[in-house]
N, C-alpha and C. Protein backbone atom coordinates (compact mmCIF):
# COMPACT_ATOMS: atom_id res chain seq x y z
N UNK A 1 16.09 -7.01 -12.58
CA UNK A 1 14.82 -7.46 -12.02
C UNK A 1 14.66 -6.93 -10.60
N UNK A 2 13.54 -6.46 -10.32
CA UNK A 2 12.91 -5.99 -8.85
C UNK A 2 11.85 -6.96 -8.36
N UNK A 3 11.85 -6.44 -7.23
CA UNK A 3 10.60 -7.61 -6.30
C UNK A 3 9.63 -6.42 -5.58
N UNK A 4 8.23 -6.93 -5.73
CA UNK A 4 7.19 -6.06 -5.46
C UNK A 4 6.37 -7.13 -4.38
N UNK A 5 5.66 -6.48 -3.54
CA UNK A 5 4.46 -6.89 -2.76
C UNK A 5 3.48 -6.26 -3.23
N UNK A 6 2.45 -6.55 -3.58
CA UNK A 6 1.20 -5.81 -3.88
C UNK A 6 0.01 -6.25 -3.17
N UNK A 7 -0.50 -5.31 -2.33
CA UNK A 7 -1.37 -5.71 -1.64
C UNK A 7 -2.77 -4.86 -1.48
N UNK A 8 -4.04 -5.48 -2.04
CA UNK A 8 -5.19 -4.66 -1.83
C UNK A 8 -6.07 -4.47 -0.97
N UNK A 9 -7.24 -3.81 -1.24
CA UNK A 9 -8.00 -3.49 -0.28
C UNK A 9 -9.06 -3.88 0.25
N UNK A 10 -10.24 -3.49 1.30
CA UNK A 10 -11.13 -3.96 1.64
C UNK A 10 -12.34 -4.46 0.15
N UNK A 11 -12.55 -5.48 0.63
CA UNK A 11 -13.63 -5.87 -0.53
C UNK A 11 -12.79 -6.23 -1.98
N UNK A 12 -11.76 -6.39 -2.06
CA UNK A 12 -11.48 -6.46 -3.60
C UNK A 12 -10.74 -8.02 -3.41
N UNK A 13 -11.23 -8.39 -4.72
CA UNK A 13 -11.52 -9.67 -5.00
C UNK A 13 -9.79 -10.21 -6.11
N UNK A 14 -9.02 -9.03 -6.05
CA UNK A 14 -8.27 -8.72 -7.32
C UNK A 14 -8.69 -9.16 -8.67
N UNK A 15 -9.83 -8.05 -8.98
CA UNK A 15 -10.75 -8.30 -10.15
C UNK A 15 -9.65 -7.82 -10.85
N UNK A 16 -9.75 -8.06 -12.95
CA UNK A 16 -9.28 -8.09 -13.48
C UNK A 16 -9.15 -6.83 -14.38
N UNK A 17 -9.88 -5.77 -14.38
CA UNK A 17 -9.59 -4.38 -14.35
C UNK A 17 -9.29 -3.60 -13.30
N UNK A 18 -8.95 -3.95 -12.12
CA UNK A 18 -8.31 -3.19 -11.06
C UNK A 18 -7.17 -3.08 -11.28
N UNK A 19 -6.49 -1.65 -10.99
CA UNK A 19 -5.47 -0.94 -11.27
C UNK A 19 -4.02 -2.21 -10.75
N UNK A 20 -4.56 -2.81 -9.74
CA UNK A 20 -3.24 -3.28 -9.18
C UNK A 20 -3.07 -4.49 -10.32
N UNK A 21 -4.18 -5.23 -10.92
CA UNK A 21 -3.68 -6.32 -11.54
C UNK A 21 -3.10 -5.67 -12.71
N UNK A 22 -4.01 -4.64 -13.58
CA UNK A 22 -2.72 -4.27 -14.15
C UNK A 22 -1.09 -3.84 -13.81
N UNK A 23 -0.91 -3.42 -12.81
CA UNK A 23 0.31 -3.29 -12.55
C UNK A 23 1.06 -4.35 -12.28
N UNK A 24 0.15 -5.77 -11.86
CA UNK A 24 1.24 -6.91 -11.11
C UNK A 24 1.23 -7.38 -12.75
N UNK A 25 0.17 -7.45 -13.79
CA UNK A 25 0.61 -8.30 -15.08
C UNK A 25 1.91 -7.43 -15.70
N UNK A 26 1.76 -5.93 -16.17
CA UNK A 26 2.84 -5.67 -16.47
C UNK A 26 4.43 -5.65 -15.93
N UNK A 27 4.38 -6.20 -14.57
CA UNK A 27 5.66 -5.65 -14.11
C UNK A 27 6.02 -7.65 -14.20
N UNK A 28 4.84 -8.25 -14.64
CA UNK A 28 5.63 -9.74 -14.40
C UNK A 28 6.20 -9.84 -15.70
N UNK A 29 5.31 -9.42 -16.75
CA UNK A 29 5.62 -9.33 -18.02
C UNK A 29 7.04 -8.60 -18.60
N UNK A 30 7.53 -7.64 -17.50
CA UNK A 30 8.65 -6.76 -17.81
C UNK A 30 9.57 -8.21 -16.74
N UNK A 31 9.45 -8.38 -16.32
CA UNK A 31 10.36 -9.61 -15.81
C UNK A 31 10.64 -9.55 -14.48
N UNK A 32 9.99 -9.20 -13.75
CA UNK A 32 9.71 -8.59 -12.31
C UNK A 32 9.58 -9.75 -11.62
N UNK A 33 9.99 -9.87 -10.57
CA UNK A 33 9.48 -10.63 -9.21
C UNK A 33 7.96 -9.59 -8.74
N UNK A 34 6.92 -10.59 -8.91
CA UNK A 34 5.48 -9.98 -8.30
C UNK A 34 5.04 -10.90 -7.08
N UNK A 35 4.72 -10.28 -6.17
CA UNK A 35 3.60 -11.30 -5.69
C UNK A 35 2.27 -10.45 -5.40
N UNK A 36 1.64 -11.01 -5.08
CA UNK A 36 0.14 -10.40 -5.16
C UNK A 36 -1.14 -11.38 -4.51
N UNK A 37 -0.52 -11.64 -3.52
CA UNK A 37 -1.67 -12.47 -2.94
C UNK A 37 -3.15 -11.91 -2.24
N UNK A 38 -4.20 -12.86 -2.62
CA UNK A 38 -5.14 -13.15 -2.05
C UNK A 38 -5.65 -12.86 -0.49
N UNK A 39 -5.78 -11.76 0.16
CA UNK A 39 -5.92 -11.55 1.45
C UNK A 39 -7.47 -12.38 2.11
N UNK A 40 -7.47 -13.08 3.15
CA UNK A 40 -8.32 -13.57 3.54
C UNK A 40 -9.55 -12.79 4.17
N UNK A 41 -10.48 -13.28 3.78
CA UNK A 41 -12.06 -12.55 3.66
C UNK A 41 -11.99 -11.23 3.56
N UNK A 42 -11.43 -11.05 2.16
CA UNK A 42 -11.97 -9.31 1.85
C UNK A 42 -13.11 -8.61 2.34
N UNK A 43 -14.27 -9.06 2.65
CA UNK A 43 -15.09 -8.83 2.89
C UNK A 43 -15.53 -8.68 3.85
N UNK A 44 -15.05 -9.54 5.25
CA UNK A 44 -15.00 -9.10 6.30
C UNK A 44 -13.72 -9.96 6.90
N UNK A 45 -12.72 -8.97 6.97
CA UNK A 45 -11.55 -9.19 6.86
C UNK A 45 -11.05 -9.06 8.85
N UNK A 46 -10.21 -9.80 9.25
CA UNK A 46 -9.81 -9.93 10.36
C UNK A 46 -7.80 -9.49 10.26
N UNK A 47 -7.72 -9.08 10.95
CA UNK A 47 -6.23 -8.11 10.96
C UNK A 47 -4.83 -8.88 11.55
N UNK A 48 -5.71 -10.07 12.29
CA UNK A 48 -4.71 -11.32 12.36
C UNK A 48 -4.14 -11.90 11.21
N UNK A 49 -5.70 -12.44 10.77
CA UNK A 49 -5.38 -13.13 9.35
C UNK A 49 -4.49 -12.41 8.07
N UNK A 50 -4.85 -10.96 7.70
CA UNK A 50 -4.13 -10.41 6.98
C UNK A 50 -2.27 -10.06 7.09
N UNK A 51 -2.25 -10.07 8.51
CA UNK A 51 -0.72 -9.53 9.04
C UNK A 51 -0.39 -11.01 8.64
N UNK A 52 -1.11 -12.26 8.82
CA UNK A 52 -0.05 -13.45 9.07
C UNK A 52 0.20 -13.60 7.56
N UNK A 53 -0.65 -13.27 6.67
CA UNK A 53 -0.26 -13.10 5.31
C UNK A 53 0.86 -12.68 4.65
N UNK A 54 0.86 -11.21 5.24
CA UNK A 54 1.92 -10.56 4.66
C UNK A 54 3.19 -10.75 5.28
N UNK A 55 2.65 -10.83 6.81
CA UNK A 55 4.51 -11.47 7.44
C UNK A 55 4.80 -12.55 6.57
N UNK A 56 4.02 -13.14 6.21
CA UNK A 56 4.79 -15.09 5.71
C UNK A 56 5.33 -14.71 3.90
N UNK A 57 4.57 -13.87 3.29
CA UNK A 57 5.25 -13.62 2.17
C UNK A 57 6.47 -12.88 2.06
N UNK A 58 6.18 -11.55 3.00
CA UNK A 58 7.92 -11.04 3.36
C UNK A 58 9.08 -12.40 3.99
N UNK A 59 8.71 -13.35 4.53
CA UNK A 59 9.76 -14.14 5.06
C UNK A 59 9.98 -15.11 3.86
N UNK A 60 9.16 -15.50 3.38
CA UNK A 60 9.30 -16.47 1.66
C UNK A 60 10.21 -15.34 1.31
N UNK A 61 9.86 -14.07 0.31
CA UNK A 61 10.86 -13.24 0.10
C UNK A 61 12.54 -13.22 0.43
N UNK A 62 12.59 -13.00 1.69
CA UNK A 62 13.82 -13.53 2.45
C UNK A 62 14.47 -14.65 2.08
N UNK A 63 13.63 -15.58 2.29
CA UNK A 63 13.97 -17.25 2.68
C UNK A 63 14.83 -17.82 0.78
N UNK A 64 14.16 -16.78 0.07
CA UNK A 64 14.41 -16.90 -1.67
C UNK A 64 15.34 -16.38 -1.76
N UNK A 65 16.35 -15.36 -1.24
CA UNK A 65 17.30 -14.74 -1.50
C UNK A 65 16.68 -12.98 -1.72
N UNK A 66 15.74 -12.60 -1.85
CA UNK A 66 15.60 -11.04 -1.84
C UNK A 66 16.33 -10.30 -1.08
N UNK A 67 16.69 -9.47 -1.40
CA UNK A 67 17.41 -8.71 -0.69
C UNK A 67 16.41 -7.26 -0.18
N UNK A 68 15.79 -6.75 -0.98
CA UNK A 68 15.34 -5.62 -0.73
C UNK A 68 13.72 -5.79 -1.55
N UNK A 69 12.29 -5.11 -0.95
CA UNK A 69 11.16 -5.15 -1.62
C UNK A 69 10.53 -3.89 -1.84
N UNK A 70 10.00 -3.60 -2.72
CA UNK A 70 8.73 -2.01 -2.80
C UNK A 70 7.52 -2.99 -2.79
N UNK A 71 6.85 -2.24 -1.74
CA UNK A 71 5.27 -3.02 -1.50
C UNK A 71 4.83 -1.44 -1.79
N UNK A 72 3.52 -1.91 -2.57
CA UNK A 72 2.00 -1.24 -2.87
C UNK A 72 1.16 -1.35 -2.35
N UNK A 73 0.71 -0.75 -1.68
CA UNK A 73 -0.62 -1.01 -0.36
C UNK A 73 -1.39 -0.23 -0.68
N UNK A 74 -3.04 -0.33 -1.20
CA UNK A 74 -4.26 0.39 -1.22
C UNK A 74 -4.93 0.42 0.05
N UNK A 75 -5.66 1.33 0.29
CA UNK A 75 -6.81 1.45 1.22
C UNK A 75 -6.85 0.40 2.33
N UNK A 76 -7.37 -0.42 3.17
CA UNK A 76 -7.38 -1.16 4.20
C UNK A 76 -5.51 -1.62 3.93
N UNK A 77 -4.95 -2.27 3.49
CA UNK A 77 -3.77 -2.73 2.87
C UNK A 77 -2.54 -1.93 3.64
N UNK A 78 -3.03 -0.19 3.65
CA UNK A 78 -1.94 0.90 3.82
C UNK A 78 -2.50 0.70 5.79
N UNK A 79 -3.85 0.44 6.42
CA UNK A 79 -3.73 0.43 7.11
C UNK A 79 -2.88 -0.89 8.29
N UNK A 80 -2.75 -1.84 7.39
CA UNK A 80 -2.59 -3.10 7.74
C UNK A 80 -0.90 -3.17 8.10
N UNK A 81 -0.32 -3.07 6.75
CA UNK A 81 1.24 -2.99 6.53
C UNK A 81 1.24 -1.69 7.72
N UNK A 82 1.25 -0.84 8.26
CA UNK A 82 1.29 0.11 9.04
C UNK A 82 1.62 -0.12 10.08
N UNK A 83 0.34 -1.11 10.62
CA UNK A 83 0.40 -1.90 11.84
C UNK A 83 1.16 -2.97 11.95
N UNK A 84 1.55 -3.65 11.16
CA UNK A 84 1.70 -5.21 11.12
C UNK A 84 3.73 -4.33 11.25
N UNK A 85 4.28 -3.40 10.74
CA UNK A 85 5.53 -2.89 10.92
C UNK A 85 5.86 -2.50 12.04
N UNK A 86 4.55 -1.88 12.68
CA UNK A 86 5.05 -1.49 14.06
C UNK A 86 4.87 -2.50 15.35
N UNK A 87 4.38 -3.78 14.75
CA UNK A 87 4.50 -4.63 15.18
C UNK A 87 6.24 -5.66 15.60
N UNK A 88 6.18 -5.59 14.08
CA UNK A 88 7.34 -6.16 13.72
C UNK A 88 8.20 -6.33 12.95
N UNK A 89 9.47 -6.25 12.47
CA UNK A 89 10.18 -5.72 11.63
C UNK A 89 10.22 -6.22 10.37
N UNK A 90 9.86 -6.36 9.19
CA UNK A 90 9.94 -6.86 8.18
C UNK A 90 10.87 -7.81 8.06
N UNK A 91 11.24 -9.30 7.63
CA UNK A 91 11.63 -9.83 7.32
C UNK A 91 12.54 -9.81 5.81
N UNK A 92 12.53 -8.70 5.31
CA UNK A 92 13.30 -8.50 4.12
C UNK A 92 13.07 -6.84 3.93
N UNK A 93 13.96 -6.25 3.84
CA UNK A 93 14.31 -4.53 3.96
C UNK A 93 13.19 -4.47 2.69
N UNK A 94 12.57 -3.13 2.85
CA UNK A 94 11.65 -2.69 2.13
C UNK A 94 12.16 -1.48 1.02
N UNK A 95 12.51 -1.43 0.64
CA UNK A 95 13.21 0.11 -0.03
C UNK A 95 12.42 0.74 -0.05
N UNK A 96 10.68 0.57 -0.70
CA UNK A 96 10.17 1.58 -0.78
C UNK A 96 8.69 1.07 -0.87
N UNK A 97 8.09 2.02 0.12
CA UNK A 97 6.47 2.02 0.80
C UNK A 97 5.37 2.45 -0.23
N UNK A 98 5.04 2.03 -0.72
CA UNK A 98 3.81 3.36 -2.35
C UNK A 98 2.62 2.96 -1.17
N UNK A 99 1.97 4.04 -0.09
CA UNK A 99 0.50 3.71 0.52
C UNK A 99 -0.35 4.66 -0.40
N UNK A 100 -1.33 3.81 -1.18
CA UNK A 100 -2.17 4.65 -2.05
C UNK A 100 -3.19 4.85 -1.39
N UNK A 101 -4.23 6.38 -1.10
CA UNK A 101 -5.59 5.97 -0.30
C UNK A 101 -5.53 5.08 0.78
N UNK A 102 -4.57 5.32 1.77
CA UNK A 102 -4.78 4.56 3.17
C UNK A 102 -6.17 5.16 3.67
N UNK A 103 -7.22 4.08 4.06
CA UNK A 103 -8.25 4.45 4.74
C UNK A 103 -7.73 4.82 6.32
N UNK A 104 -8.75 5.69 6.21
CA UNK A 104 -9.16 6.61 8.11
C UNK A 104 -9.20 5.51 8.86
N UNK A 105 -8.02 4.81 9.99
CA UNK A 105 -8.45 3.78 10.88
C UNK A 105 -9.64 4.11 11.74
N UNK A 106 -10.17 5.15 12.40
CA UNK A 106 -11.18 5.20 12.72
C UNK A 106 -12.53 4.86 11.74
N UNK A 107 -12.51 4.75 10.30
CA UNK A 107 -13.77 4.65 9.63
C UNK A 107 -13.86 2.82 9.42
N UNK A 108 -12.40 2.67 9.30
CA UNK A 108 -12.03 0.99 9.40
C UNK A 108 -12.79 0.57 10.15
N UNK A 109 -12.55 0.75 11.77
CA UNK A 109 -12.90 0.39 12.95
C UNK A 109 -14.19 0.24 13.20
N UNK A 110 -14.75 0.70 12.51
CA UNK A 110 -16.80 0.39 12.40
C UNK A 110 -17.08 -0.20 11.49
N UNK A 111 -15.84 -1.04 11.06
CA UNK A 111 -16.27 -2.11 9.94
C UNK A 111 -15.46 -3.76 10.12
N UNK A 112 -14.57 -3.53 10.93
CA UNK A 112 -13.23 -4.79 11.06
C UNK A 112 -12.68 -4.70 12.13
N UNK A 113 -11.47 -5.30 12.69
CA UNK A 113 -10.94 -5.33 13.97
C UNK A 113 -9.59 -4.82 13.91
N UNK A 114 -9.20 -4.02 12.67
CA UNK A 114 -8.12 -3.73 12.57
C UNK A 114 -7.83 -2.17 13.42
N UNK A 115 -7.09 -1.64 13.91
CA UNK A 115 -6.71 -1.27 14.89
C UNK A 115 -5.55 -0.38 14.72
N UNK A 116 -5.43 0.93 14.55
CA UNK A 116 -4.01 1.51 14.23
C UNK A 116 -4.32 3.11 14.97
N UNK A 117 -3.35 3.74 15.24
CA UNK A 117 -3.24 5.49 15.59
C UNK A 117 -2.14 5.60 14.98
N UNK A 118 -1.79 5.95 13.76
CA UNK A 118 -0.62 6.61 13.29
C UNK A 118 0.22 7.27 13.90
N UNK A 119 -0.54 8.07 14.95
CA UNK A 119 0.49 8.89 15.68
C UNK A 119 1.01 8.47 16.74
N UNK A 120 1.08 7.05 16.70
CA UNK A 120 1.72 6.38 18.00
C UNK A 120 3.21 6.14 17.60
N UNK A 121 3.90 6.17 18.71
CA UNK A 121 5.33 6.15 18.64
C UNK A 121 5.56 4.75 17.98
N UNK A 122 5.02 3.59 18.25
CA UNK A 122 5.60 2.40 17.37
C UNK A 122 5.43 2.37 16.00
N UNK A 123 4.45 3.42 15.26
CA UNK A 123 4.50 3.23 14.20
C UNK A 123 5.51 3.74 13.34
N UNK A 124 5.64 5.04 14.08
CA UNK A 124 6.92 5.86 13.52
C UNK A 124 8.56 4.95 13.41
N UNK A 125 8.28 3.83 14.39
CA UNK A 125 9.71 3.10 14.98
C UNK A 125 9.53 1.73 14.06
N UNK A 126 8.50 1.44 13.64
CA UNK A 126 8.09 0.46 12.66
C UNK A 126 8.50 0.85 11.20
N UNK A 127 8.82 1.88 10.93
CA UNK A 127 8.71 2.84 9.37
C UNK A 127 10.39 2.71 9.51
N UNK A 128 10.53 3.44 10.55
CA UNK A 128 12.03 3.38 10.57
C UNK A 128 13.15 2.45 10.56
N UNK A 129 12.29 1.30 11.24
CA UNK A 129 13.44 0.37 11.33
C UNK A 129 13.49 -0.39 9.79
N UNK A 130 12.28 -0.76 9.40
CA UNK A 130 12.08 -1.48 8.15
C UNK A 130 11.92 -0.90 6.46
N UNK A 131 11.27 0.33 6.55
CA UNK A 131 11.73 0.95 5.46
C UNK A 131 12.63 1.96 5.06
N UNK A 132 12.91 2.19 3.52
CA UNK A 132 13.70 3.01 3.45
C UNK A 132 12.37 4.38 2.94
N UNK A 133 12.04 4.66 2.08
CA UNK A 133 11.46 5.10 1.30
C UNK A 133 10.13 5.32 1.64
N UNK A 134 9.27 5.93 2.04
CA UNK A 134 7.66 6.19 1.69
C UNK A 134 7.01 6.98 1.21
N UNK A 135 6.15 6.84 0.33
CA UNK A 135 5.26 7.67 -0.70
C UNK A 135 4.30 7.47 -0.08
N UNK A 136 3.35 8.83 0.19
CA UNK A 136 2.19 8.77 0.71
C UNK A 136 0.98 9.29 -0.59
N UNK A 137 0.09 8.76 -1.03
CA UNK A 137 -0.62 9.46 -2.11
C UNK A 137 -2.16 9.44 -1.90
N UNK A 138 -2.84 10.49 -1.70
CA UNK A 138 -4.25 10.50 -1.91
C UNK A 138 -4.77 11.60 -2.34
N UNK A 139 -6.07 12.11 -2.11
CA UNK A 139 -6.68 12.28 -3.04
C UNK A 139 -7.84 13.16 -2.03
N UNK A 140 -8.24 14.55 -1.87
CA UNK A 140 -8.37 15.18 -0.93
C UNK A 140 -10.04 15.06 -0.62
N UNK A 141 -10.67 14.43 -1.87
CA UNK A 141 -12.23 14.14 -1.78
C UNK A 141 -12.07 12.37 -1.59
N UNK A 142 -11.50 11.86 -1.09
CA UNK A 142 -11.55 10.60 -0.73
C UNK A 142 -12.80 10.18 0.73
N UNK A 143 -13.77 9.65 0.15
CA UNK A 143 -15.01 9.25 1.60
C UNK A 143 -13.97 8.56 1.94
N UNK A 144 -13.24 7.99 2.28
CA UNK A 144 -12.51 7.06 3.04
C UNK A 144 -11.28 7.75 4.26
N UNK A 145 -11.64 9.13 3.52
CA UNK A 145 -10.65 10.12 4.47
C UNK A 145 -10.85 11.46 4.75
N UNK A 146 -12.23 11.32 5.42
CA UNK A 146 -13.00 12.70 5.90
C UNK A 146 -12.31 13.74 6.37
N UNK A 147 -11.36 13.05 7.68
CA UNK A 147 -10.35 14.19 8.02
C UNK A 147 -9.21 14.81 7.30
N UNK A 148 -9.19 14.29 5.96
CA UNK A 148 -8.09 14.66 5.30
C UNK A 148 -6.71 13.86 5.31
N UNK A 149 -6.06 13.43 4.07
CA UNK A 149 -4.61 12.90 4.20
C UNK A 149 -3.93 13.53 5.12
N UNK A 150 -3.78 14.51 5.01
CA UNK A 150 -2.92 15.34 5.86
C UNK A 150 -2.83 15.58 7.24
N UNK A 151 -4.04 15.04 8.09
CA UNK A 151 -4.22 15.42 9.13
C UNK A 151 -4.47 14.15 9.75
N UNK A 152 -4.90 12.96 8.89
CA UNK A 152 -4.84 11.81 9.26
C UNK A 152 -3.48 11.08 9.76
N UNK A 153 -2.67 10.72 8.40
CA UNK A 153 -1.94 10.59 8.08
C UNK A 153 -0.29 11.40 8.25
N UNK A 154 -0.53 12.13 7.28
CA UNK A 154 0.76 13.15 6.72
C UNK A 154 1.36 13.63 8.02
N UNK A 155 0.78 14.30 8.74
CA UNK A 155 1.20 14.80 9.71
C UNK A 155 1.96 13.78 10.64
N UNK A 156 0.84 12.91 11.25
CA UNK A 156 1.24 11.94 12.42
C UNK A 156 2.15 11.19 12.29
N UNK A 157 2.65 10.99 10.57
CA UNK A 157 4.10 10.29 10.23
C UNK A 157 5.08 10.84 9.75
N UNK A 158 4.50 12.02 9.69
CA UNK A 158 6.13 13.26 8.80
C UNK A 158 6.47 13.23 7.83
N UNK A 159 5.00 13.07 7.23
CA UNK A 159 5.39 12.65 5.64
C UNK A 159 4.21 13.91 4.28
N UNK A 160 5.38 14.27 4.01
CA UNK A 160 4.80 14.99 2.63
C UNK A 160 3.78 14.27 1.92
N UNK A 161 2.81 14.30 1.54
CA UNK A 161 1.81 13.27 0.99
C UNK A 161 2.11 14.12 -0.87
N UNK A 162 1.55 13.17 -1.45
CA UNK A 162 1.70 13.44 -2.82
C UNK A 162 0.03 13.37 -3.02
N UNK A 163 -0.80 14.40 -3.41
CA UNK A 163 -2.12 14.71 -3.55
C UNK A 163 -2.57 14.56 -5.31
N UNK A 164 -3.12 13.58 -5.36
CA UNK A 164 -4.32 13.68 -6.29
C UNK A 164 -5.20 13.94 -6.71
N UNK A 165 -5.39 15.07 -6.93
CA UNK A 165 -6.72 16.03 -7.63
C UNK A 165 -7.45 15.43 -7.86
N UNK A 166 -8.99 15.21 -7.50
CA UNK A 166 -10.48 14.81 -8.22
C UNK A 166 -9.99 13.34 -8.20
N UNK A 167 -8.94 12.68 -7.35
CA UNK A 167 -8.96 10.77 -7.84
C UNK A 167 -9.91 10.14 -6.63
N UNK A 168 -10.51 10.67 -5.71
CA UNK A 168 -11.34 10.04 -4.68
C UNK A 168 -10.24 9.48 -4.66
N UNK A 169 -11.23 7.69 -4.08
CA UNK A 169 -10.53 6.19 -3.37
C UNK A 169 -9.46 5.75 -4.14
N UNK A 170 -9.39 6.12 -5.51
CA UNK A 170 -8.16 5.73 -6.70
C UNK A 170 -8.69 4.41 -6.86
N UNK A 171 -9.87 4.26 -6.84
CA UNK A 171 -10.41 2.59 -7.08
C UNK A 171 -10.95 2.92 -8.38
N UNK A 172 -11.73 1.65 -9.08
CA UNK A 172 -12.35 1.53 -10.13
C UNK A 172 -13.38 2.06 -10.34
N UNK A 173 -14.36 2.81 -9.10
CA UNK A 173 -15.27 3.56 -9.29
C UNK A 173 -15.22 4.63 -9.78
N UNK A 174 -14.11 5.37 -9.53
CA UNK A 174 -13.00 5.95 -10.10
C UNK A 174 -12.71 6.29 -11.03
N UNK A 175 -12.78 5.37 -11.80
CA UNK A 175 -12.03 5.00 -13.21
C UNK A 175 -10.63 4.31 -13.42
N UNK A 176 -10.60 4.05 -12.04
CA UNK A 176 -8.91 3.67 -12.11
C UNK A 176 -8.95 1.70 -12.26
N UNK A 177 -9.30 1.78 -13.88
CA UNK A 177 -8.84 0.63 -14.21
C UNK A 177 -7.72 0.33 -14.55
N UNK A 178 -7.26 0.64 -15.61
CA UNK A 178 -5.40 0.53 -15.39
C UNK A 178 -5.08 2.48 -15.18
N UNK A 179 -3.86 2.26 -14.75
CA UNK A 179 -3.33 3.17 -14.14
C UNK A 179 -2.09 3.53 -14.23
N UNK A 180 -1.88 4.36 -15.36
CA UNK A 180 -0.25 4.06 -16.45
C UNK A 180 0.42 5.01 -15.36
N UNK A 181 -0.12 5.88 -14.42
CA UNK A 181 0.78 6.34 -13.53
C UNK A 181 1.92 5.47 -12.51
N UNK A 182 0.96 5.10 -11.83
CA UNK A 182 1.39 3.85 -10.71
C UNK A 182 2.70 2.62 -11.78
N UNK A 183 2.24 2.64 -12.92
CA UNK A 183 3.15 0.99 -13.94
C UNK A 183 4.72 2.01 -14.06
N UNK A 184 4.37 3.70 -14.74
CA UNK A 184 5.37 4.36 -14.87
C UNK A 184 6.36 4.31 -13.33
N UNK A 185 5.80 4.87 -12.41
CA UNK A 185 6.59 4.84 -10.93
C UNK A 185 7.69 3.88 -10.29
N UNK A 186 6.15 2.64 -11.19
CA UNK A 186 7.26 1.43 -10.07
C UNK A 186 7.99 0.65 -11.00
N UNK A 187 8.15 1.21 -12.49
CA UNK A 187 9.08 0.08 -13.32
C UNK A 187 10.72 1.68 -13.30
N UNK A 188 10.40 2.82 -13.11
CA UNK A 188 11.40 3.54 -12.42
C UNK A 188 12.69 2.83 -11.91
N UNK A 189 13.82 2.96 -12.44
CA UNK A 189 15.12 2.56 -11.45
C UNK A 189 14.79 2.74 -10.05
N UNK A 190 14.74 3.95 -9.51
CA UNK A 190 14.69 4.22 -8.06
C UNK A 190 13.32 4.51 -7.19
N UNK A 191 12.44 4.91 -8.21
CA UNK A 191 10.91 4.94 -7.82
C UNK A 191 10.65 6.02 -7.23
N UNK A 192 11.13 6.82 -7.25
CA UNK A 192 11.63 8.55 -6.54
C UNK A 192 10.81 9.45 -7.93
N UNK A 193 9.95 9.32 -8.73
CA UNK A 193 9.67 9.72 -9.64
C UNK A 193 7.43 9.83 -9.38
N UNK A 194 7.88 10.62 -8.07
CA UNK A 194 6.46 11.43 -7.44
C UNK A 194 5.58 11.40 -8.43
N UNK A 195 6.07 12.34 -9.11
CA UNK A 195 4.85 13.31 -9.79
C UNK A 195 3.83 12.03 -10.89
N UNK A 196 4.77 10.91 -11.93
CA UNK A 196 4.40 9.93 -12.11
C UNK A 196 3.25 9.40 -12.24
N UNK A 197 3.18 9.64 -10.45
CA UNK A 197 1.66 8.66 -10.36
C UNK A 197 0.92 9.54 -10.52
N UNK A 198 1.17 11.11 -10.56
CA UNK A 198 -0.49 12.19 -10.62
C UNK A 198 -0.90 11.64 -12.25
N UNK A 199 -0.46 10.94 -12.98
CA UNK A 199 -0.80 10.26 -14.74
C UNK A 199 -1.62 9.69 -14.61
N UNK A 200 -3.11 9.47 -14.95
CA UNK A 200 -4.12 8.04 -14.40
C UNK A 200 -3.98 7.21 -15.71
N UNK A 201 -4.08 8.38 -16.94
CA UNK A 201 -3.62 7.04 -18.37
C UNK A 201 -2.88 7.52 -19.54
């Protein structure tokens, strides 16, 4: 058995064809430790409220005996966990990071109070101290990432991004109702199995 964080994005309600609930039903169903909470006002979401979220479930985690977690972070989610690490150190070692479609913190920022530069030295020192592992994945026509994964992102953290052809946001507009890539990846022994998620079904 493994333990997952799954955490979504701006506006999502964790409707019941979104890619992530399929992934949190199958991996509970395979016998998984899931959690998958409810982030406060998706809709117009505050970056306090979300960090105090995810700090308090990484410390439950802990407080249960976990030893080690893979969190899934979509879009606002990838920007949040980002910040909220270089804040402060995870409360239970992370093995491995999946940021799907991290939104452009600058496109964030004209919508919420959340707040990040990737290329700042704490974030890099936030990655390091708390995870082992990060997968970066998007998708090169993503509106959510005008400047590009690569130049946003990839670069400012030193990270190879894993690119998705034609998947935009990887949301349901998308088509990404379930998403046999992402279920293949993270039921993986080691989750080192990239290519995986380029599968949408």
């Amino acid at each position: 058995m493994r333990t997952f964080l799954v955490l979504h994005g701006l506006e999502n309600h964790r409707w019941p064809d979104h890619w992530q609930r399929h992934l949190v039903t199958t991996l509970r169903t395979a016998g998984h430790q899931v959690a998958y909470p409810q982030l406060p006002n998706p809709d117009s979401p505050q970056e306090s409220q979300w960090h105090e979220v995810v700090q308090t479930e990484l410390e439950l985690l802990h407080e249960s005996g976990v030893q080690a977690v893979t969190v899934v972070a979509h879009s606002l989610s990838g920007v949040s966990i980002l910040g909220l690490l270089a804040k402060a150190a995870s409360a239970v070692r992370i093995e491995h990071l999946l940021l799907v479609a991290p939104a452009d913190p600058e496109l964030i920022a004209e919508r919420t109070d959340f707040c990040l530069d990737p290329s700042s030295a704490s974030v890099r020192a936030g990655l390091d101290r708390s995870v082992e592992q990060v997968t970066l994945l998007a998708s090169e026509d993503d509106v959510w990432l005008p400047r590009g994964v690569r130049a946003t992102y990839a670069e400012p953290l030193g990270i190879e991004p894993v690119i998705f052809e034609g998947a935009g946001h990887i949301s349901m507009t998308e088509g990404f109702g379930r998403w046999n890539g992402v279920i293949v990846w993270a039921q993986a022994a080691e989750s080192e199995n990239r290519s995986a998620l380029l599968t949408q079904r």
